[in-house]
Protein backbone atom coordinates (compact mmCIF):
# COMPACT_ATOMS: atom_id res chain seq x y z
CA UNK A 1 1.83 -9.67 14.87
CA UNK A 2 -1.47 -11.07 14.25
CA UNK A 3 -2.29 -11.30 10.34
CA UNK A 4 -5.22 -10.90 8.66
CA UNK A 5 -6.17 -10.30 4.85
CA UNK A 6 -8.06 -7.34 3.54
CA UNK A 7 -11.32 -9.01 2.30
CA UNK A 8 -12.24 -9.04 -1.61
CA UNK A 9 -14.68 -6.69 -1.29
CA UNK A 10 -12.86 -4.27 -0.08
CA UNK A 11 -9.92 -4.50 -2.50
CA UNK A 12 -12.88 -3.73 -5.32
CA UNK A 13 -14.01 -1.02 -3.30
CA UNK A 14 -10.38 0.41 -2.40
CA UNK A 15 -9.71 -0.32 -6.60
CA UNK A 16 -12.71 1.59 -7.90
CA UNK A 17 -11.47 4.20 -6.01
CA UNK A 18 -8.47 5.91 -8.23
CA UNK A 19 -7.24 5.96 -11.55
CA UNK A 20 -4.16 4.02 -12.33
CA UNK A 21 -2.04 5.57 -15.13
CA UNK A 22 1.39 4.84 -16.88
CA UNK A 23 4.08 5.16 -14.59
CA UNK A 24 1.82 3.74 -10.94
CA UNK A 25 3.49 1.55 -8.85
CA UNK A 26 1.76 -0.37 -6.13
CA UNK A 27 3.50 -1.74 -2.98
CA UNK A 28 1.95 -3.55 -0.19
CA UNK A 29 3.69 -2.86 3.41
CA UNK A 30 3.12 -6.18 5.39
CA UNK A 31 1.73 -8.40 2.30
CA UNK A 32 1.15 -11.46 4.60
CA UNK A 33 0.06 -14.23 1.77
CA UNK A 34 -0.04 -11.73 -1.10
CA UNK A 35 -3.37 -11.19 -1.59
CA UNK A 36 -3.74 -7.89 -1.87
CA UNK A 37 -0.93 -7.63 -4.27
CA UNK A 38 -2.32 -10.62 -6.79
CA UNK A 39 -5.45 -8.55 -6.39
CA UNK A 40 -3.71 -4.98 -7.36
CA UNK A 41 -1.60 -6.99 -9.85
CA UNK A 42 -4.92 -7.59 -12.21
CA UNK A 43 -4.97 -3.19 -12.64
CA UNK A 44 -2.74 -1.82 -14.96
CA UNK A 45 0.33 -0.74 -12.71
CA UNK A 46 4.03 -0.84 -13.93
CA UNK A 47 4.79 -2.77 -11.04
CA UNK A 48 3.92 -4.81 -7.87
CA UNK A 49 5.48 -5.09 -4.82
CA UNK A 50 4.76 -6.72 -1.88
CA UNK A 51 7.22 -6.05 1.31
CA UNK A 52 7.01 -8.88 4.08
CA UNK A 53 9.43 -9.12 6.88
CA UNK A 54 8.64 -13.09 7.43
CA UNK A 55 10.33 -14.84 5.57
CA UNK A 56 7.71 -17.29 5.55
CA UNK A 57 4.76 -15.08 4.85
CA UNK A 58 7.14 -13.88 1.81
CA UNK A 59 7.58 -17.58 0.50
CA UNK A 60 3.90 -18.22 0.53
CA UNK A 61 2.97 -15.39 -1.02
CA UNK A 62 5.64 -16.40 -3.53
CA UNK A 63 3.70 -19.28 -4.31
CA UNK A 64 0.18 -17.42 -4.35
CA UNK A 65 2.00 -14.73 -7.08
CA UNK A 66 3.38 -18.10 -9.23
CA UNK A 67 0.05 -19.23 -9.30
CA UNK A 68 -1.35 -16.39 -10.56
CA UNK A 69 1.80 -15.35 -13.22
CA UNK A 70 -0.51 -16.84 -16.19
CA UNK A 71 -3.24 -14.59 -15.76
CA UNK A 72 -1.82 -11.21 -15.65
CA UNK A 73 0.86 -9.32 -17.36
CA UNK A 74 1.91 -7.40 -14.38
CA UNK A 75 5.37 -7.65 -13.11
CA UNK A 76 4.92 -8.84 -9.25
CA UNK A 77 8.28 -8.91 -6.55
CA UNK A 78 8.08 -9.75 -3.32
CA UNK A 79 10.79 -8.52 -0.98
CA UNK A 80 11.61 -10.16 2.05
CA UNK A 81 12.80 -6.79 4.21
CA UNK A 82 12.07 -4.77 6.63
CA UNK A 83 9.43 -1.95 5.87
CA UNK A 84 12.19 0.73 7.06
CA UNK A 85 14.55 -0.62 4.27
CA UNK A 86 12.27 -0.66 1.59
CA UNK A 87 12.84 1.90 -1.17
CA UNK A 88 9.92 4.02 -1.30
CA UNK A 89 11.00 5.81 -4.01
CA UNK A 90 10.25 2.30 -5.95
CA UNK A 91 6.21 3.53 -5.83
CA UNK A 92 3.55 6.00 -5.82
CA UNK A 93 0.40 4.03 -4.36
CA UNK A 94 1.26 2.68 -1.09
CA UNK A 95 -0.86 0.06 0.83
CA UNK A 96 -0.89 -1.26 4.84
CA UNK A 97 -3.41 -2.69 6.48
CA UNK A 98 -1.49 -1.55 10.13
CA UNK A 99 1.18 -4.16 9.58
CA UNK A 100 3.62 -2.88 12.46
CA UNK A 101 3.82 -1.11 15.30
CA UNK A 102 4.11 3.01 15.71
CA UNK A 103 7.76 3.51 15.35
CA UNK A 104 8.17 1.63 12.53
CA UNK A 105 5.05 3.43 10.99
CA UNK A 106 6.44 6.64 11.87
CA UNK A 107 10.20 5.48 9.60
CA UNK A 108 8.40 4.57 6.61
CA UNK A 109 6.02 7.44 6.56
CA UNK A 110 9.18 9.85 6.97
CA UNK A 111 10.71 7.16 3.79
CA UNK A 112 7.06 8.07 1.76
CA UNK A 113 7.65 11.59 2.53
CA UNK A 114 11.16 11.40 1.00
CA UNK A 115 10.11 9.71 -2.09
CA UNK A 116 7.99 12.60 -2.83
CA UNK A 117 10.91 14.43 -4.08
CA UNK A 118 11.95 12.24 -6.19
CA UNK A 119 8.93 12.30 -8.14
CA UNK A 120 6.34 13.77 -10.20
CA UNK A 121 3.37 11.78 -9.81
CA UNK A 122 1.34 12.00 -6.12
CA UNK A 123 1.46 9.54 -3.85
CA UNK A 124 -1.27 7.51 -2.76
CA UNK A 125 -1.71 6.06 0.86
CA UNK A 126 -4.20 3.43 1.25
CA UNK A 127 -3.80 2.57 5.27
CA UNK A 128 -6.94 0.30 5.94
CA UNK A 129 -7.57 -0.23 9.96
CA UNK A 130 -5.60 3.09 10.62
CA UNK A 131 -4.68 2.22 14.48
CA UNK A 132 -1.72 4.90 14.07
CA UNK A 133 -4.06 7.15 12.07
CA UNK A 134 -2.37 10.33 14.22
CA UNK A 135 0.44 9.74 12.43
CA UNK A 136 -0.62 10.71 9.30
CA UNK A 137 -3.15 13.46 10.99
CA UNK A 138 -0.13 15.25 12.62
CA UNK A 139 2.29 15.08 9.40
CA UNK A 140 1.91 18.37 7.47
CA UNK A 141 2.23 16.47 4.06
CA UNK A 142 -0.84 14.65 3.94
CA UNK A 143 -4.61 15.43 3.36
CA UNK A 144 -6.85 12.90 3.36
CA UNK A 145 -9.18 11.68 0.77
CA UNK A 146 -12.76 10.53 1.68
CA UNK A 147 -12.72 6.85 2.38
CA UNK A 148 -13.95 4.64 -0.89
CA UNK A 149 -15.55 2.19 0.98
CA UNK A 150 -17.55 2.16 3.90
CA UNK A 151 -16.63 0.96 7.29
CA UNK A 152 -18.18 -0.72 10.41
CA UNK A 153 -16.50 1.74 12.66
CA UNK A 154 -15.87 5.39 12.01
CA UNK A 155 -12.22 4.94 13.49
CA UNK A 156 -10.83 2.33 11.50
CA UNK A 157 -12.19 3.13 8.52
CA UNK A 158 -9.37 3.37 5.72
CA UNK A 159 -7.04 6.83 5.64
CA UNK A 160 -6.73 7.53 1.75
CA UNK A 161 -4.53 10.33 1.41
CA UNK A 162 -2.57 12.15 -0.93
CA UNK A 163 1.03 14.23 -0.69
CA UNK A 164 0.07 17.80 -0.60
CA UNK A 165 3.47 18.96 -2.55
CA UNK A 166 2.72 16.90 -5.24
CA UNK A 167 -0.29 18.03 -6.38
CA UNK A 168 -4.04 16.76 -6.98
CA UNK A 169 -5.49 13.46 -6.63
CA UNK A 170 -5.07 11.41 -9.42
């Protein structure tokens, strides 16, 4: 899979786009180099994750998170797993910028879906070049939120979204 960061200025869009309160947890589905998750790491969530099936991709973004340890207080992981193993219930705001294919998509959106019972606090989907946008269209859980930041195409702008059993945006 081809990979390609999500571009500074539309992490500070994507940011000013939510409030982050005691108890958010960010995780990054597909963090490549960690980028995104250094960036999310400088807002005050709990927690950080970034979830990288490379093992590669996971050491260098390793490296990018140790560089960056001095300058925030956040606590960062990366895990090197499989998005479908990942334990959703570990987060509330969930990030991929289409990092696998359809099936997979399809596993850890049912895995989002189940995490929403075991919490309080809505979920937040952040999917940025949506190519498996139907997915989230067609689930019966979601509603989307207007995008925060504008895009060159109508269809692949990003699909912000929130659980609709757990209440409002937040």
């Amino acid at each position: 899979m081809h990979h390609a960061p999500t571009t500074y200025y539309q992490l500070g869009q994507m940011f000013r786009g939510f409030t982050i309160g005691p108890g958010d947890v960010f995780i990054d589905f597909g963090c490549g180099l960690g980028r995104t998750i250094c960036f999310a790491a400088q807002y005050p969530f709990d927690r950080v994750y970034g979830v990288e099936i490379s093992s590669g991709l996971a050491a260098r973004a390793r490296s990018n998170v140790e560089s960056l340890r001095s300058k925030t207080a956040g606590s960062i992981e990366i895990v090197c797993a499989s998005a479908e193993e990942f334990d959703c219930r570990l987060g509330n705001t969930y990030y991929l910028y289409n990092p696998f294919g359809e099936k997979t998509m399809a596993v850890v959106l049912a895995n989002m879906r189940s995490a929403t019972a075991h919490s309080r606090k809505p979920i937040r989907i952040i999917y940025n070049n949506p190519v498996h946008r139907t997915l989230l269209d067609d689930s019966g859980w979601l509603s989307e939120k207007r995008s925060s930041f504008p895009a060159h195409s109508t269809d692949r702008r990003p699909f912000c979204t929130r659980a609709t059993s757990c209440g409002g945006f937040v």
